[in-house]
N, C-alpha and C. Protein backbone atom coordinates (compact mmCIF):
# COMPACT_ATOMS: atom_id res chain seq x y z
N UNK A 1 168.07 118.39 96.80
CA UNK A 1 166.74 118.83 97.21
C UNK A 1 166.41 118.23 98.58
N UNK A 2 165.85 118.94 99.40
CA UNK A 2 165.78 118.49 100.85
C UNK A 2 164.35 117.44 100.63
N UNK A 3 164.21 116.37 101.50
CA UNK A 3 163.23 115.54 101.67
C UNK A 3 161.43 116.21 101.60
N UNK A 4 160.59 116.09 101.02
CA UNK A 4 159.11 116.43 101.28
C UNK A 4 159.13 116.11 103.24
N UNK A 5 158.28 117.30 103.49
CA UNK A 5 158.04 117.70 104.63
C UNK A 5 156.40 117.41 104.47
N UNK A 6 156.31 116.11 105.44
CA UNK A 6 154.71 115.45 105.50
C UNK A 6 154.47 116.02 107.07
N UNK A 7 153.42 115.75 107.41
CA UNK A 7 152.29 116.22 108.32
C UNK A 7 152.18 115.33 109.03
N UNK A 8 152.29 114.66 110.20
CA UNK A 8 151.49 113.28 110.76
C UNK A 8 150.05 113.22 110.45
N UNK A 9 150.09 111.44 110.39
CA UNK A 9 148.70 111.63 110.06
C UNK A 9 147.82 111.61 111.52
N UNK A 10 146.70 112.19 111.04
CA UNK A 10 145.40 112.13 112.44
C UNK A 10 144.28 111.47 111.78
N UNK A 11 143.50 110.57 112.32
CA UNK A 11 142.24 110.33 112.48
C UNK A 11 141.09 111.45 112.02
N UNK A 12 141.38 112.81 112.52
CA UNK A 12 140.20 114.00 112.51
C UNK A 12 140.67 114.74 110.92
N UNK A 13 141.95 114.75 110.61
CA UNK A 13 142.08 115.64 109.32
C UNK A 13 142.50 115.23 108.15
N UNK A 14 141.64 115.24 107.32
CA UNK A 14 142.37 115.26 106.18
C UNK A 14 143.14 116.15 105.33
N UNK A 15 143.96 115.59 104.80
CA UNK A 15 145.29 116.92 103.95
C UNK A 15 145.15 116.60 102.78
N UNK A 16 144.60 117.77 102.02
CA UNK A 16 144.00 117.78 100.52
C UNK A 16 145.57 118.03 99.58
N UNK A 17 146.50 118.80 100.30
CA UNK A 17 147.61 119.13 99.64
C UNK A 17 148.68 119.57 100.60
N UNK A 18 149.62 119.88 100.47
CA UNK A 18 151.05 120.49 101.16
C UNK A 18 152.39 120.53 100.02
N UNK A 19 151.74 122.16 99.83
CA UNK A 19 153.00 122.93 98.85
C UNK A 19 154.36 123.34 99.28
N UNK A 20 155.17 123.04 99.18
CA UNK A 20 156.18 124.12 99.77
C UNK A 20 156.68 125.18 98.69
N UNK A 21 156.12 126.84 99.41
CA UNK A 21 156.30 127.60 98.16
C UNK A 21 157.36 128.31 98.79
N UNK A 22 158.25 128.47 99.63
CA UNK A 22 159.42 129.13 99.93
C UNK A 22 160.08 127.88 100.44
N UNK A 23 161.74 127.61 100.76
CA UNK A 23 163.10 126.76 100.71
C UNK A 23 163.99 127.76 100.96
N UNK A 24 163.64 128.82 101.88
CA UNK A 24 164.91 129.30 102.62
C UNK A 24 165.26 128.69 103.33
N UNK A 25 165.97 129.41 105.01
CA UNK A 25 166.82 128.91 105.80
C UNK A 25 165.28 127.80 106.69
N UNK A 26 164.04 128.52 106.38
CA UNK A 26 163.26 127.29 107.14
C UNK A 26 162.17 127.31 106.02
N UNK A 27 161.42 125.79 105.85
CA UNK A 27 160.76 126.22 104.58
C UNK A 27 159.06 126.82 104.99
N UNK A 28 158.29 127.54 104.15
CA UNK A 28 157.22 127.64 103.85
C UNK A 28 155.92 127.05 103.53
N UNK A 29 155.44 126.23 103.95
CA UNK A 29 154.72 125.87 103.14
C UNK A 29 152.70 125.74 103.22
N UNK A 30 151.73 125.99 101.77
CA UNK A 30 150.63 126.05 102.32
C UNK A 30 149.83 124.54 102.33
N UNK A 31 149.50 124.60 103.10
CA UNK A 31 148.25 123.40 103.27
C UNK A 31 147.11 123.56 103.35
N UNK A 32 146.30 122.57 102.11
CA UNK A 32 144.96 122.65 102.05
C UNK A 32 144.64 121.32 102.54
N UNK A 33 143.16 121.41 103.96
CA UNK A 33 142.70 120.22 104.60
C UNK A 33 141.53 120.58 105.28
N UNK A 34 140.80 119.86 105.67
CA UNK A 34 139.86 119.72 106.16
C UNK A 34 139.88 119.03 107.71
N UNK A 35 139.27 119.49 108.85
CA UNK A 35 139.28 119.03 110.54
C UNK A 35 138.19 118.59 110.64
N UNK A 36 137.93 117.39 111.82
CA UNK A 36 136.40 117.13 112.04
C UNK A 36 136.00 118.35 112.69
N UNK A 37 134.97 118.87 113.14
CA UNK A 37 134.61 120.00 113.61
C UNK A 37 134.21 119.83 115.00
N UNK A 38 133.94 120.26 116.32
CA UNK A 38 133.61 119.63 117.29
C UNK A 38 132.03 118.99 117.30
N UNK A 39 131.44 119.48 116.40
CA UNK A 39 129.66 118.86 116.15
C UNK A 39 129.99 117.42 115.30
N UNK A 40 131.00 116.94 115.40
CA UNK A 40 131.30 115.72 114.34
C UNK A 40 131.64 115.56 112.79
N UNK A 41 130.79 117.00 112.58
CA UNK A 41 131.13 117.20 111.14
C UNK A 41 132.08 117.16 110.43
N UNK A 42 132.44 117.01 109.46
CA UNK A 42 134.05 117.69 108.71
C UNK A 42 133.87 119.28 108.15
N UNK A 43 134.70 120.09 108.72
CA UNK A 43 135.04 120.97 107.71
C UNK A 43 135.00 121.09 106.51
N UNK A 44 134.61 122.48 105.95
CA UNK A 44 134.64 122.76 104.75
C UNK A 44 136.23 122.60 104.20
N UNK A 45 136.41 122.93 102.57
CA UNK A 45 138.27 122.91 102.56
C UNK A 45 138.56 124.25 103.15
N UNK A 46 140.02 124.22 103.91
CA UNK A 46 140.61 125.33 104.63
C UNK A 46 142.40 125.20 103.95
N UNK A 47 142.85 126.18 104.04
CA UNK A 47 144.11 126.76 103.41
C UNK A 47 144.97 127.05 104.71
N UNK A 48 145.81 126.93 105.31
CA UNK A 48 146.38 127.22 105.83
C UNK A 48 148.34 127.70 105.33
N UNK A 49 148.95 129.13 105.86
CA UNK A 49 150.42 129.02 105.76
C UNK A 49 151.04 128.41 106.86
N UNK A 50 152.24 127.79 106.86
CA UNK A 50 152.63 126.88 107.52
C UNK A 50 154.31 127.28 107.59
N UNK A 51 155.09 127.48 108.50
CA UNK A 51 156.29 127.71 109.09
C UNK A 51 156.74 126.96 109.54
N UNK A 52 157.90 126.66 108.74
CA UNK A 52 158.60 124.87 109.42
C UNK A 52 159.65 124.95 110.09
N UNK A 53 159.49 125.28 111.28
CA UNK A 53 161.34 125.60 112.06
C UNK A 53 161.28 124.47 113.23
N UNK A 54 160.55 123.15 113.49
CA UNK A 54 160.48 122.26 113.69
C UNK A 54 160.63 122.21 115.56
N UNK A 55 161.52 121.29 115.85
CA UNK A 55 161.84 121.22 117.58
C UNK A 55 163.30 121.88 117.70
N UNK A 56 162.99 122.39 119.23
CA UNK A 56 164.34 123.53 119.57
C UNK A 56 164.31 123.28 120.98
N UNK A 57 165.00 123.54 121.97
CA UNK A 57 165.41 123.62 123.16
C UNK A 57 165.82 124.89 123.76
N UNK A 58 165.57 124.94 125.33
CA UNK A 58 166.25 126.01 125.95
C UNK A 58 166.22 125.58 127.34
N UNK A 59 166.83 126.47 128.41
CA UNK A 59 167.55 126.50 129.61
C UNK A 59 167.51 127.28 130.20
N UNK A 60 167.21 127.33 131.78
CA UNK A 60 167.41 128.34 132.49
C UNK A 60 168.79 127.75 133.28
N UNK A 61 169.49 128.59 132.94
CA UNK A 61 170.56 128.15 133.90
C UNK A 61 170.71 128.70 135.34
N UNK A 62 170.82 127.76 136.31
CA UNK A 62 170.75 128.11 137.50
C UNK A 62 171.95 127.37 138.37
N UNK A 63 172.60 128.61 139.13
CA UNK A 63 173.72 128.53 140.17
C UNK A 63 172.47 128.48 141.76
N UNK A 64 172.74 127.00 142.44
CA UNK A 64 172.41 126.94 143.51
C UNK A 64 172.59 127.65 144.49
N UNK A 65 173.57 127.38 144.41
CA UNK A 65 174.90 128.00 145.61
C UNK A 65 174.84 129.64 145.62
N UNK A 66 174.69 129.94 144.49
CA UNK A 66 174.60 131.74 144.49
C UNK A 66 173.55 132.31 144.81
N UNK A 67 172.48 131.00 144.06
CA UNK A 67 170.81 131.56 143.70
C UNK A 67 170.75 132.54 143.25
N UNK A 68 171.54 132.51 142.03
CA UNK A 68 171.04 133.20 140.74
C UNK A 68 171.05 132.67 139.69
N UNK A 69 170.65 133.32 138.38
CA UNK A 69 170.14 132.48 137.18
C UNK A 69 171.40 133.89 136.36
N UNK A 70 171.97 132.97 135.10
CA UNK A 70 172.29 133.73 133.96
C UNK A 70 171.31 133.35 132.97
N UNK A 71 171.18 134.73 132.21
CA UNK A 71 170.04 135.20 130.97
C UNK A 71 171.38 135.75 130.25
N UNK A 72 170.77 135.37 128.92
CA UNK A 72 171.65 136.31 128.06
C UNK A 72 170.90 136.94 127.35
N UNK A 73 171.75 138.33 126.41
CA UNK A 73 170.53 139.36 125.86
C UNK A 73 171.30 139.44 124.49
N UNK A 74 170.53 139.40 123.20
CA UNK A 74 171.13 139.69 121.90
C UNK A 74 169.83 140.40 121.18
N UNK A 75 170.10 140.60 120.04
CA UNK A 75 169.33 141.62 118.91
C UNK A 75 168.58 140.72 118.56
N UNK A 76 167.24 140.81 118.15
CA UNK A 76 166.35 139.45 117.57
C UNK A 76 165.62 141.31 116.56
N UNK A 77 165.94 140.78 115.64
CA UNK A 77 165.76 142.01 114.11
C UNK A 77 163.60 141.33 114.44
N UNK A 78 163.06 140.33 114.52
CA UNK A 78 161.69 140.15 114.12
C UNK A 78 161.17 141.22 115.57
N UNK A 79 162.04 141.10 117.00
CA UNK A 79 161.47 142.10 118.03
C UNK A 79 161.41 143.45 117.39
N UNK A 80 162.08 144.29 116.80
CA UNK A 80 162.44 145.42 116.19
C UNK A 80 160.97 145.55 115.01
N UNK A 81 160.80 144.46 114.37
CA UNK A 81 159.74 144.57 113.21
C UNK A 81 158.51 144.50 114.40
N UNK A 82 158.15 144.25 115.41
CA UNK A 82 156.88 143.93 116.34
C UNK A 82 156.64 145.39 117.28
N UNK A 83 158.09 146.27 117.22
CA UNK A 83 158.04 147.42 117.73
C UNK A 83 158.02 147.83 119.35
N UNK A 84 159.34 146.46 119.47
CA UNK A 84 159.57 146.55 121.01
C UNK A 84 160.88 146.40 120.99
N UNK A 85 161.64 146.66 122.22
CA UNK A 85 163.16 146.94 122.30
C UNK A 85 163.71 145.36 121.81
N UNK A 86 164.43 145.58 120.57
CA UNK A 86 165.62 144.66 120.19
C UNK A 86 166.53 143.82 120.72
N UNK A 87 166.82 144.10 121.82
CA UNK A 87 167.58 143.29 122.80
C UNK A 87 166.81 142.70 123.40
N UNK A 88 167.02 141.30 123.50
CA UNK A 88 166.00 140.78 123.92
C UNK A 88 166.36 139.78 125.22
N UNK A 89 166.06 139.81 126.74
CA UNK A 89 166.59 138.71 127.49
C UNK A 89 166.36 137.64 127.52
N UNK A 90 167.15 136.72 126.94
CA UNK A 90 166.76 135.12 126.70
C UNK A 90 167.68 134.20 127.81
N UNK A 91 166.81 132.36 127.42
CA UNK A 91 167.68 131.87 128.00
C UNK A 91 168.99 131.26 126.52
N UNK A 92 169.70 130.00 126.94
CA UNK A 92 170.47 129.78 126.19
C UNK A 92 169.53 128.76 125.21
N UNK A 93 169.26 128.81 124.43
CA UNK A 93 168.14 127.91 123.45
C UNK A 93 168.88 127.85 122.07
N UNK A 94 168.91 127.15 121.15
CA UNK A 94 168.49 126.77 119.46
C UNK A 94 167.89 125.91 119.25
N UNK A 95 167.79 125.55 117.67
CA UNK A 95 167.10 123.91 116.90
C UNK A 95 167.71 123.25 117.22
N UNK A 96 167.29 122.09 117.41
CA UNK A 96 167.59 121.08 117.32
C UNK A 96 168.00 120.57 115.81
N UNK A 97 169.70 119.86 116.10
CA UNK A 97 170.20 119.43 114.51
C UNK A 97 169.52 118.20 113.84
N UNK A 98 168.62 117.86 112.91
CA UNK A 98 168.59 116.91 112.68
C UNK A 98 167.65 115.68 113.53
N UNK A 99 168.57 114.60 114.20
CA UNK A 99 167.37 113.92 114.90
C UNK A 99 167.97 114.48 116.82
N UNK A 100 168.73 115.06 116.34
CA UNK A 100 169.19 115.74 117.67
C UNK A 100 168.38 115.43 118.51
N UNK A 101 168.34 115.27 120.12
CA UNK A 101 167.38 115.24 121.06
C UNK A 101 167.69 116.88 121.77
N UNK A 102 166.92 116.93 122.41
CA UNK A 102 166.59 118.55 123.10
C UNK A 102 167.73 118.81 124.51
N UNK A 103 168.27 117.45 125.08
CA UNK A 103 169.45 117.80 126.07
C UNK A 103 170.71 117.34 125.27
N UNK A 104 171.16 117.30 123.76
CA UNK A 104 171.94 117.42 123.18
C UNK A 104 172.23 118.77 122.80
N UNK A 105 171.06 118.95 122.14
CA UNK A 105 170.91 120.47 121.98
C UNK A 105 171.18 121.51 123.14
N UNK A 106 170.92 121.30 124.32
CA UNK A 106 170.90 122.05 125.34
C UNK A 106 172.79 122.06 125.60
N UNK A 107 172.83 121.22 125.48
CA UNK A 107 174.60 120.82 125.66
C UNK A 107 175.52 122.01 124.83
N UNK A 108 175.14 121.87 123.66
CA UNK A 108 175.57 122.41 122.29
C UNK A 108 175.55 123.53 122.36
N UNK A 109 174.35 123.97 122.61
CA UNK A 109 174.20 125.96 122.83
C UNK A 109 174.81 126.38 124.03
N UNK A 110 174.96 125.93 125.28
CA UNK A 110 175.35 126.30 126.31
C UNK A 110 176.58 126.38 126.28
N UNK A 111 177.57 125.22 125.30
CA UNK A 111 179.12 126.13 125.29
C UNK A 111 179.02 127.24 124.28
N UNK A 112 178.22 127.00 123.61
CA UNK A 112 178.34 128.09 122.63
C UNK A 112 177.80 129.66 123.10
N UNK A 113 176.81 129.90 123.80
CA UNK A 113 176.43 131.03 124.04
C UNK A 113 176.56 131.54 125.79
N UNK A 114 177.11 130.31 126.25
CA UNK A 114 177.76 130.70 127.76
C UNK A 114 178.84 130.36 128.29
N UNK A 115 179.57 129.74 127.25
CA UNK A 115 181.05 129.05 127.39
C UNK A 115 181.13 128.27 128.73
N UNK A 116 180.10 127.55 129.14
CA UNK A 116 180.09 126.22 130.26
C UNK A 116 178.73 125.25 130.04
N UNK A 117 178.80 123.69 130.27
CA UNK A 117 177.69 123.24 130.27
C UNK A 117 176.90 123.25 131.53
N UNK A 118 175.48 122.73 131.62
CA UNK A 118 174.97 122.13 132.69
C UNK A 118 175.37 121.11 133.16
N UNK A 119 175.46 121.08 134.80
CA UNK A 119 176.01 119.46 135.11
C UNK A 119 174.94 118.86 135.33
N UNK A 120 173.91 119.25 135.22
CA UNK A 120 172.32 118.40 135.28
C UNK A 120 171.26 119.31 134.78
N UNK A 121 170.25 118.15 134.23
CA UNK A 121 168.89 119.37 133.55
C UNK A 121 168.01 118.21 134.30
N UNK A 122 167.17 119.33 134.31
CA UNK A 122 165.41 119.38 134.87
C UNK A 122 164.74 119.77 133.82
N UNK A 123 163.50 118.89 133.02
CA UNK A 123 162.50 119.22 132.19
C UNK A 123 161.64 120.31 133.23
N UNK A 124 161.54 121.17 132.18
CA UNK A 124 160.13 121.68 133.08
C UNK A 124 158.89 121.64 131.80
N UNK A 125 158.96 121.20 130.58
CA UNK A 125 157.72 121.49 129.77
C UNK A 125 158.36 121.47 128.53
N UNK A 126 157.42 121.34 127.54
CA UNK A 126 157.42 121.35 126.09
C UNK A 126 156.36 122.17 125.32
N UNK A 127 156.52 123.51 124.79
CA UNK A 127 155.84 124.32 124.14
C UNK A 127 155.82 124.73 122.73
N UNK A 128 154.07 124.89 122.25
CA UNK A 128 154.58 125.55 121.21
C UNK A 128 154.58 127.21 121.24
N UNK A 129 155.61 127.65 120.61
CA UNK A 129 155.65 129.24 120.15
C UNK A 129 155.03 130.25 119.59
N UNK A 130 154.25 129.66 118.56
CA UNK A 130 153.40 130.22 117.63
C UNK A 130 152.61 129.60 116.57
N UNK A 131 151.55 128.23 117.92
CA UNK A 131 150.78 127.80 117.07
C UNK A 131 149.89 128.22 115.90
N UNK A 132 149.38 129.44 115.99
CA UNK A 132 148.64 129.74 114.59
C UNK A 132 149.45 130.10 113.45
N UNK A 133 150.80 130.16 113.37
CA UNK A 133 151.45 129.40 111.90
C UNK A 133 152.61 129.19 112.18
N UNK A 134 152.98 128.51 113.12
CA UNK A 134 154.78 127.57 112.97
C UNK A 134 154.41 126.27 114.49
N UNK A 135 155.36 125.40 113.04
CA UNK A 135 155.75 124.57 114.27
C UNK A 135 156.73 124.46 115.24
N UNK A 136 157.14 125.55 115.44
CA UNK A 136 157.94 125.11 116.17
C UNK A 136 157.82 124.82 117.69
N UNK A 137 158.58 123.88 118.14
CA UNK A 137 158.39 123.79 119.47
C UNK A 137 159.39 123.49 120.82
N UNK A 138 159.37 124.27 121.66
CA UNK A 138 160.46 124.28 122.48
C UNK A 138 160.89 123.35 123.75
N UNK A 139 161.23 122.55 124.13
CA UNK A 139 161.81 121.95 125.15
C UNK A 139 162.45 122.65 125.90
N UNK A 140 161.64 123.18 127.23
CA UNK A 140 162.60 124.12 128.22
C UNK A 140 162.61 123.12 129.77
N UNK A 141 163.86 123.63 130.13
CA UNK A 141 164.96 122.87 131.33
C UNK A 141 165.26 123.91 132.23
N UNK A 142 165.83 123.57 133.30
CA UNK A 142 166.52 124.10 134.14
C UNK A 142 167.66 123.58 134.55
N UNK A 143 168.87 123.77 134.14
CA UNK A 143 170.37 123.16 134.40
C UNK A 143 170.99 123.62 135.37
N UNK A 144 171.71 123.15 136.02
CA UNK A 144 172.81 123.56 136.98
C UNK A 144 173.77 123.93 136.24
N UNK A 145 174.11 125.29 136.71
CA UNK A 145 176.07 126.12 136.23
C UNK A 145 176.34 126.61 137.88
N UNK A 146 177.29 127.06 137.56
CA UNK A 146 178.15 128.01 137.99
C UNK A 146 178.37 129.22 137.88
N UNK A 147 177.62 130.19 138.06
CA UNK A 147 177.43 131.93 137.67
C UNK A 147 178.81 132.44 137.77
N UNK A 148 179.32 132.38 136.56
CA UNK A 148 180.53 133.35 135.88
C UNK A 148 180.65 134.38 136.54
N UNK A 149 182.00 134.91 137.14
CA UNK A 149 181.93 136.12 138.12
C UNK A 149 181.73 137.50 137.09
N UNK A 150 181.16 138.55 138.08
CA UNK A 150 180.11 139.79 136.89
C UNK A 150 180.76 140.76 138.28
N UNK A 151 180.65 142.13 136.94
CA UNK A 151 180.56 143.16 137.18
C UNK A 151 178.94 143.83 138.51
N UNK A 152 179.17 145.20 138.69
CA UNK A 152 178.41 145.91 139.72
C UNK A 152 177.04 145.67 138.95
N UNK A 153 176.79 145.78 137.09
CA UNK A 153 176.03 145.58 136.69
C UNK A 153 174.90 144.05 136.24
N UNK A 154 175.84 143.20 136.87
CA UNK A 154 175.57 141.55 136.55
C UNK A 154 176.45 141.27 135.20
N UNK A 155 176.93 142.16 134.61
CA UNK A 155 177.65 141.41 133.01
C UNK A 155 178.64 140.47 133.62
N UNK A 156 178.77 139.73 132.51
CA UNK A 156 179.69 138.74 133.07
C UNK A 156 180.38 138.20 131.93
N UNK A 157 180.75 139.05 130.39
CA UNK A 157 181.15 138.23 129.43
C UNK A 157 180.32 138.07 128.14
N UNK A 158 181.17 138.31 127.16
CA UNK A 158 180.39 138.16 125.82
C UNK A 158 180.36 137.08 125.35
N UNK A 159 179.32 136.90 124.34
CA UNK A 159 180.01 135.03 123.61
C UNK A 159 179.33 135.11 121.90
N UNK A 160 179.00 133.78 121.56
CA UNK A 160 178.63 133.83 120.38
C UNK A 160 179.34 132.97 119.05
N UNK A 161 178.82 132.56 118.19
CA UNK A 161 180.06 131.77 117.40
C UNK A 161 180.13 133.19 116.30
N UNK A 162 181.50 133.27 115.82
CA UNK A 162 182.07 134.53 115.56
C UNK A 162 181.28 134.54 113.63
N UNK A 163 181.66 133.14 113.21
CA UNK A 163 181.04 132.87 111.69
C UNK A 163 179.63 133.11 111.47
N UNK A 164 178.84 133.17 112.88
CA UNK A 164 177.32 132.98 112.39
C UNK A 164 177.28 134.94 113.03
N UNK A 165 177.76 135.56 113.14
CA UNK A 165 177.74 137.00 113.76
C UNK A 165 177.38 137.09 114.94
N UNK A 166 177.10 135.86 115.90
CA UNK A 166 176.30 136.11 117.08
C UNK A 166 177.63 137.00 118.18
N UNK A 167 176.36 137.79 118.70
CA UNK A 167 176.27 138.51 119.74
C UNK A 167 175.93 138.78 121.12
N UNK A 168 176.17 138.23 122.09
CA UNK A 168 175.69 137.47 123.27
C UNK A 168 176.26 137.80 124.44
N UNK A 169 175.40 138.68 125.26
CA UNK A 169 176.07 138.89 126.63
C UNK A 169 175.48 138.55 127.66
N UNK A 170 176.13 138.00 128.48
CA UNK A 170 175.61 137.31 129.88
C UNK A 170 175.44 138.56 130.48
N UNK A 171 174.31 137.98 131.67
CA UNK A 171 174.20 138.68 132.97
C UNK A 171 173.39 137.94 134.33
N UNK A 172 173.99 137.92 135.33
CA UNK A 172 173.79 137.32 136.26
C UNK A 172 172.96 137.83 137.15
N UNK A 173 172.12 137.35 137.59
CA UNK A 173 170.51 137.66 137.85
C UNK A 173 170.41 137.22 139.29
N UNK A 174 169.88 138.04 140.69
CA UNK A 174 169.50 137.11 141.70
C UNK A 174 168.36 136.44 141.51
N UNK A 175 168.18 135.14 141.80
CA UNK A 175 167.23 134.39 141.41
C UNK A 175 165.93 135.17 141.80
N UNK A 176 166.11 135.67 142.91
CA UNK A 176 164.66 136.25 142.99
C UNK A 176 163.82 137.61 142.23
N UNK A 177 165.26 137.93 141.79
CA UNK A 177 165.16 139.21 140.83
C UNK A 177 164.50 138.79 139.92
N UNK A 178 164.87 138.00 139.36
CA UNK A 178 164.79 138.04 137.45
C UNK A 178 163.36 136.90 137.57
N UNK A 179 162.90 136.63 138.77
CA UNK A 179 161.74 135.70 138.58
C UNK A 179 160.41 137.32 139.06
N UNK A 180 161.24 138.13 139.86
CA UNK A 180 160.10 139.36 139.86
C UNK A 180 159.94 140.03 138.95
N UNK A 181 161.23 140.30 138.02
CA UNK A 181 161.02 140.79 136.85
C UNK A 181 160.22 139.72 136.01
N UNK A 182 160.07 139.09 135.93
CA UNK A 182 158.94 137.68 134.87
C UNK A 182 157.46 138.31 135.14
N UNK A 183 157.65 138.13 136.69
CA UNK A 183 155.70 138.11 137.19
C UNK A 183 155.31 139.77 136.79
N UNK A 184 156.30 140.54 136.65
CA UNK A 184 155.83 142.30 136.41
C UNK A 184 155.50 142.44 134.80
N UNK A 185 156.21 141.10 134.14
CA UNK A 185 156.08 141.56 132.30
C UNK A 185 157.25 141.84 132.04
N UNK A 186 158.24 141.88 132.51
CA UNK A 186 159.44 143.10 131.40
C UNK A 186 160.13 141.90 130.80
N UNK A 187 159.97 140.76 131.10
CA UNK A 187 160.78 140.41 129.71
C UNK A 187 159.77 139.52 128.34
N UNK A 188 159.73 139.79 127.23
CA UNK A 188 158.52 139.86 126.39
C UNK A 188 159.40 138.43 125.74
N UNK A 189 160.36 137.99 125.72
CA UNK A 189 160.27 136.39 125.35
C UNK A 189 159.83 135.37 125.78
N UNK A 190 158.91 134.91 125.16
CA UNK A 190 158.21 133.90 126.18
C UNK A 190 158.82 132.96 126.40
N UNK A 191 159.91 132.59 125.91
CA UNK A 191 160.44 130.83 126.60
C UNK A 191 161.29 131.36 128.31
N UNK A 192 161.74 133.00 127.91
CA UNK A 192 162.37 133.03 129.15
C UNK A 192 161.20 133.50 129.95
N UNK A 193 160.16 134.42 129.75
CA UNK A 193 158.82 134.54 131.01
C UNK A 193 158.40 132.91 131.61
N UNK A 194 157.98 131.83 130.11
CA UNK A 194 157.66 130.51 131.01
C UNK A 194 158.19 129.54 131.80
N UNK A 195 160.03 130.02 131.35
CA UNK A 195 160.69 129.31 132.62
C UNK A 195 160.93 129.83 133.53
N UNK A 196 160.98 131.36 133.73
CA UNK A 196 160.56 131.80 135.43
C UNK A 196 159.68 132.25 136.03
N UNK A 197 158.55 131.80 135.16
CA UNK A 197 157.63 131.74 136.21
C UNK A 197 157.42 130.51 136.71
N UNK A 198 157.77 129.58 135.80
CA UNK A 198 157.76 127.53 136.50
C UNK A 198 158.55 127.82 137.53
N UNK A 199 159.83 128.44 137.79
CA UNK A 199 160.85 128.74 138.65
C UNK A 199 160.59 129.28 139.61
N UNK A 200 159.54 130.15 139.69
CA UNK A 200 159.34 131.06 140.97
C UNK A 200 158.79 130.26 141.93
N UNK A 201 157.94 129.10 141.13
CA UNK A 201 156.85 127.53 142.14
C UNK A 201 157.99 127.04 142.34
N UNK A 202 159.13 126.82 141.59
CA UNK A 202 159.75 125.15 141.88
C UNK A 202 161.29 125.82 142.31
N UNK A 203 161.22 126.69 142.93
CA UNK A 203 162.91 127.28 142.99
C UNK A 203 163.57 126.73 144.40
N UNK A 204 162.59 126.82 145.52
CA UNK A 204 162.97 125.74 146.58
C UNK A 204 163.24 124.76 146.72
N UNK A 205 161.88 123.79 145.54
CA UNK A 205 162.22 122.31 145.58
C UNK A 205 163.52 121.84 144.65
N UNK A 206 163.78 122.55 143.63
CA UNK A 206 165.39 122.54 143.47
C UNK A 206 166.36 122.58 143.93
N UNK A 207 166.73 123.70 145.04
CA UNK A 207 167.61 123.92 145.18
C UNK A 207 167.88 123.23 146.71
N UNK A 208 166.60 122.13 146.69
CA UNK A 208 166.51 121.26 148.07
C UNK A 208 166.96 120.15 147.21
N UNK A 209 166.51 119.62 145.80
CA UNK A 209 166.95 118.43 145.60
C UNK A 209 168.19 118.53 145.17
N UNK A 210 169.22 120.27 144.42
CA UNK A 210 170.21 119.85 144.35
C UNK A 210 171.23 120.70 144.81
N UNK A 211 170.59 120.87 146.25
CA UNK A 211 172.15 121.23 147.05
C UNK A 211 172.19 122.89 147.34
N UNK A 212 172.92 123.20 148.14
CA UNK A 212 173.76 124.68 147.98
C UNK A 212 174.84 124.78 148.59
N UNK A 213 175.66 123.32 149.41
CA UNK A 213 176.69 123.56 150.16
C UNK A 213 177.50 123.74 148.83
C-alpha cells in the first residue's frame, strides 16, 4: 500500500479529512477543510477533489549557435477529450521520480525523448498547471543542445521509450519562429507557451551569456 498522502500544514486551514477514493496511476483524493477567509473569518466546511500528480519538470531546449529551439509533438488523448488537435507541441518534460530533483529529471527525459542532454540549464520559473484541482507543478528551464540536423520541414527524428508506447517527434524551430508562434496562440500547452514567451524577453541575454561562436 503506498504511504498516506498528507497536505502541509498552514496556519490559515484546517483539514477536517483527506480520503483517497481512487489509487490509479496518480491518486484521487477528496478533502474536507476549512480557509481563513480574507475578512479573518474561517470558512464554512468546504469539500474539495484533489489530483495528486505532484512535481514535474520541463525544458526548452536551445541551440545558440543555430538560434533555434527543438519542440517535440506527441498525442496527449486528454487534448482530444478538450476538443483541440491531439498533437500537441511540447517541450521535453515528465515527473519527477520520487525525491528526484527537477534538473535530474530534466536530464532523464531529454535522453529519453531527444536522445541528447543539456550541457547547461537556466531556471526560468516554477508553475502550477491546474490549480483548481491538481497539484501538480512544473519546473521549467532553458538548456543548451545542439539542434539535430532536420529535414526542409524542421523534423529531425523520432524517439520515445518503446515499453511505455511513446511517440515523439522532434522539430527544429528558428528561435524567432516558434517564440512568434507563442505570442499569436497556436501552441495551446502551456508549459511550452510560458517558456517562450520568458524566451522572447530573455533570448539575447542568453545567448550573450552563453556564447554562439
Amino acid at each position: 500500500m503506498p504511504a498516506p498522502l498528507t497536505l502541509p500544514a498552514h496556519p490559515d486551514v484546517t483539514i477536517d479529512s483527506a480520503e483517497t477514493v481512487w489509487q490509479g496511476r496518480f491518486p484521487l483524493q477528496v478533502v474536507r477543510f476549512r480557509q481563513r477567509r480574507f475578512d479573518g473569518a474561517m470558512s464554512g466546511p468546504r469539500r474539495w477533489e484533489l489530483w495528486r500528480r505532484g512535481r514535474a519538470a520541463a525544458f526548452l531546449p536551445y541551440d545558440p549557435r543555430a538560434d533555434a529551439v527543438v519542440l517535440i509533438e506527441q498525442f496527449r488523448l486528454p487534448a482530444l477529450a478538450a476538443g483541440v488537435d491531439p498533437v500537441l507541441v511540447e517541450l521535453p518534460a515528465g515527473l519527477c521520480d520520487g525525491d528526484e530533483g527537477p534538473e535530474a529529471t530534466i536530464l532523464r527525459e531529454a535522453e529519453e525523448e531527444m536522445g541528447q542532454r543539456p550541457s547547461r540549464l537556466r531556471p526560468v520559473g516554477d508553475f502550477l498547471l491546474t490549480p483548481g484541482g491538481c497539484d501538480e507543478h512544473v519546473a521549467i528551464y532553458v538548456g543548451e543542445v545542439t539542434a539535430p540536423p532536420a529535414d526542409a520541414e524542421g523534423l529531425a527524428g523520432a524517439f520515445g521509450l518503446a515499453h511505455e508506447e511513446e511517440d515523439i517527434r522532434l522539430r527544429v524551430w528558428p528561435a524567432a519562429a516558434a517564440i512568434e508562434a507563442a505570442v499569436a496562440g497556436r501552441f495551446v500547452n502551456s508549459v511550452t507557451a510560458i517558456a517562450l514567451l520568458w524566451f522572447g524577453l530573455k533570448r539575447e541575454q542568453v545567448r550573450q551569456e552563453w556564447g554562439t561562436s
